[in-house]
N, C-alpha and C. Protein backbone atom coordinates (compact mmCIF):
# COMPACT_ATOMS: atom_id res chain seq x y z
N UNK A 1 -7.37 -7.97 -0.80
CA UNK A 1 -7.39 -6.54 -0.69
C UNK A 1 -8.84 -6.08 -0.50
N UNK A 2 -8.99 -5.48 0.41
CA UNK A 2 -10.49 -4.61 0.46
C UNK A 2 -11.19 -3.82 -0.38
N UNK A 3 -10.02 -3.52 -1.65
CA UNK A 3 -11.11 -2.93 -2.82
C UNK A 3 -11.52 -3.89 -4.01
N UNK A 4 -10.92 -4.65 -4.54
CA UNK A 4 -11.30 -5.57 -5.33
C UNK A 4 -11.27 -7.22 -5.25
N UNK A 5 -10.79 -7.43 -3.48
CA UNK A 5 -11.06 -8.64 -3.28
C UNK A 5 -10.16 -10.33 -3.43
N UNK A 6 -8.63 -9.58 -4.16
CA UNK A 6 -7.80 -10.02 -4.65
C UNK A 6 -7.00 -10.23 -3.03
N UNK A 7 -6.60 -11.53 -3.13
CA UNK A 7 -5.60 -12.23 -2.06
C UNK A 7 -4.25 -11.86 -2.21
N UNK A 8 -3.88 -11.92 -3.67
CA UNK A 8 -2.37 -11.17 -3.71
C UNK A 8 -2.38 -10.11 -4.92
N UNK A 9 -2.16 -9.05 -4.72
CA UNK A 9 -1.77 -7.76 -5.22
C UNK A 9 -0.41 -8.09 -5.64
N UNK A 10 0.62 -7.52 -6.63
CA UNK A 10 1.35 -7.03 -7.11
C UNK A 10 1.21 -5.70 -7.09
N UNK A 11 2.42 -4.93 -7.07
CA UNK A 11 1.96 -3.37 -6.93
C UNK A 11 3.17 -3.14 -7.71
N UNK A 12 3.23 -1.94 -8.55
CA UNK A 12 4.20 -1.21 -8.96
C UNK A 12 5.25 -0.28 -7.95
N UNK A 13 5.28 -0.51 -6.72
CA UNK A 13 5.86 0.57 -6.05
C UNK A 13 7.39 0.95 -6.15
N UNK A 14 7.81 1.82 -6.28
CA UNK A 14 9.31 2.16 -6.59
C UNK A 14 10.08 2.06 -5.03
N UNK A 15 11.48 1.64 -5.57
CA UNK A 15 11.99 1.43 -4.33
C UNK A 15 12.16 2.89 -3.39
N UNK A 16 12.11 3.99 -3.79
CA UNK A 16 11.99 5.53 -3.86
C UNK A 16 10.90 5.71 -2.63
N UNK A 17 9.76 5.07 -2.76
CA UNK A 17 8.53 5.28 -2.40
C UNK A 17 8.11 3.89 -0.81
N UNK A 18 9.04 2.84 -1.50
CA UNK A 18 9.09 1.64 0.03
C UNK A 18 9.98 2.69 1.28
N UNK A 19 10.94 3.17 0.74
CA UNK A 19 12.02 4.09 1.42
C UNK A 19 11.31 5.08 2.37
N UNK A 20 10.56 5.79 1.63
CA UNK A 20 9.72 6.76 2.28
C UNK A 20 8.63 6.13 2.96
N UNK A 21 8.05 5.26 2.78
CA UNK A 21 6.86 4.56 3.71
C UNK A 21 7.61 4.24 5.02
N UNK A 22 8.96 3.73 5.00
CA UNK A 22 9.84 2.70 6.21
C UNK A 22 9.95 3.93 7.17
N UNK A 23 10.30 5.66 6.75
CA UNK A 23 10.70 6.38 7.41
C UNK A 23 9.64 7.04 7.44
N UNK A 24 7.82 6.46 7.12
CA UNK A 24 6.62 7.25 8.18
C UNK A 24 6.26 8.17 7.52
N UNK A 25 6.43 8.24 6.02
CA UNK A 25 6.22 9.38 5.45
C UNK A 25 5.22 9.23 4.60
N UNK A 26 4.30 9.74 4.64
CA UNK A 26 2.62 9.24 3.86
C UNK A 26 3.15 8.76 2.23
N UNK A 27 2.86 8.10 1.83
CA UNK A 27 3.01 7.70 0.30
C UNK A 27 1.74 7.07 -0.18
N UNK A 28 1.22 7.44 -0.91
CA UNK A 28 0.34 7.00 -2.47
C UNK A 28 0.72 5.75 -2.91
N UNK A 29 -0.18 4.99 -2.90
CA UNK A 29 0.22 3.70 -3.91
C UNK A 29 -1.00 3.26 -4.52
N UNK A 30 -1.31 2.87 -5.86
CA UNK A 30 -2.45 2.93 -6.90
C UNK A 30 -2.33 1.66 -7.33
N UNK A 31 -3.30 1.10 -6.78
CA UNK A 31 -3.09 -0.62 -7.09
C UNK A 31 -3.77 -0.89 -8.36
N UNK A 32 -3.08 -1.22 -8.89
CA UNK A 32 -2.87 -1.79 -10.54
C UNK A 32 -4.13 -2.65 -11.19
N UNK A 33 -4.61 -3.41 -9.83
CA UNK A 33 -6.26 -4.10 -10.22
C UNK A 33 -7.33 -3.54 -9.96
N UNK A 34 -7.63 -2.87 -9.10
CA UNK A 34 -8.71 -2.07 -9.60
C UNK A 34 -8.68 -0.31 -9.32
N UNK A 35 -7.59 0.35 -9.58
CA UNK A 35 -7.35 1.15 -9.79
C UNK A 35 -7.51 2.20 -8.42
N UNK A 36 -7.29 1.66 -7.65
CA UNK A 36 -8.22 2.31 -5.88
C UNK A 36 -6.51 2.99 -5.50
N UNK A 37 -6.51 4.40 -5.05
CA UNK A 37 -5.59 4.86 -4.45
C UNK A 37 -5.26 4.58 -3.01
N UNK A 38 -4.37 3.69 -2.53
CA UNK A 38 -4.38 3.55 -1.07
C UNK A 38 -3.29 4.35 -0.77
N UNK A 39 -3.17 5.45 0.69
CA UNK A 39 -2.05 5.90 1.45
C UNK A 39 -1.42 5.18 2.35
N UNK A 40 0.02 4.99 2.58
CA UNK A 40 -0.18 4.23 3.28
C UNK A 40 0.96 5.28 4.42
N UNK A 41 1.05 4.93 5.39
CA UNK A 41 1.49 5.77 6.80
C UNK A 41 2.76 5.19 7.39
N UNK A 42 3.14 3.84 7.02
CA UNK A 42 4.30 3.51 7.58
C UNK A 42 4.39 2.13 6.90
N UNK A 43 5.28 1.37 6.74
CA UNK A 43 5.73 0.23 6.19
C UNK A 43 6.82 -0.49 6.69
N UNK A 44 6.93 -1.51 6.68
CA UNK A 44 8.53 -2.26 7.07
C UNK A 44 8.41 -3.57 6.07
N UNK A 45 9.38 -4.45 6.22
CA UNK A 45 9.99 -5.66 5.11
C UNK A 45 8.46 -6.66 5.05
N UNK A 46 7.49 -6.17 5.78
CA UNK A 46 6.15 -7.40 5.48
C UNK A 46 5.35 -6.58 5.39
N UNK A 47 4.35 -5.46 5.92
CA UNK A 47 3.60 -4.90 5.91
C UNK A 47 3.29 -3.57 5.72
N UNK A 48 2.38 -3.69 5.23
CA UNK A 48 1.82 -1.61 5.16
C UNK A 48 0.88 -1.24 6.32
N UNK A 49 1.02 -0.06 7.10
CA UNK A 49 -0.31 0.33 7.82
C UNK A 49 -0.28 1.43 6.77
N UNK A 50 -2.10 1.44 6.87
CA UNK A 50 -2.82 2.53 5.37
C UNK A 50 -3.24 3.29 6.78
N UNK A 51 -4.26 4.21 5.63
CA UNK A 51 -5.36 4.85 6.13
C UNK A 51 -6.88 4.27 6.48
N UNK A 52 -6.82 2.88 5.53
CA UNK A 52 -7.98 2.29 5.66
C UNK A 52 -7.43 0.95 6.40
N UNK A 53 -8.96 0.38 7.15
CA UNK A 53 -8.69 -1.06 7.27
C UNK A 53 -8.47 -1.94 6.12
N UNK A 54 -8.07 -2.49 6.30
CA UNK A 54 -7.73 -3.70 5.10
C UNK A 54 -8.14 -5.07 5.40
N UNK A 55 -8.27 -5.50 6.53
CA UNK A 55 -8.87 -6.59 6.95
C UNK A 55 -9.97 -6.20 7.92
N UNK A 56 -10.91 -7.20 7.66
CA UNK A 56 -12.21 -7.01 8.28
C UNK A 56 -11.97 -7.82 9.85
């Protein structure tokens, strides 16, 4: 992850909130290791596109 450097994240995200990412709808997600708020803009069964890069 690009804020604290961690290869695998666990995230708390509710299934409420995967739902709304799949259908493009901005969602909040607050990653649990170092506390960094990422948005993310769209999602499907492997990936998130954010607002930020995530890979360099």
């Amino acid at each position: 992850m690009p804020y604290c450097h961690q290869h695998n994240v666990l995230t708390h995200m509710s299934e409420e909130d995967l739902e709304r990412a799949k259908e493009e709808i901005k969602t909040n997600m607050v990653l649990p290791c170092c506390h960094t708020k990422m948005i993310i803009l769209k999602a499907d069964e492997d990936y998130f596109w954010t607002t930020d890069h995530l890979r360099k």
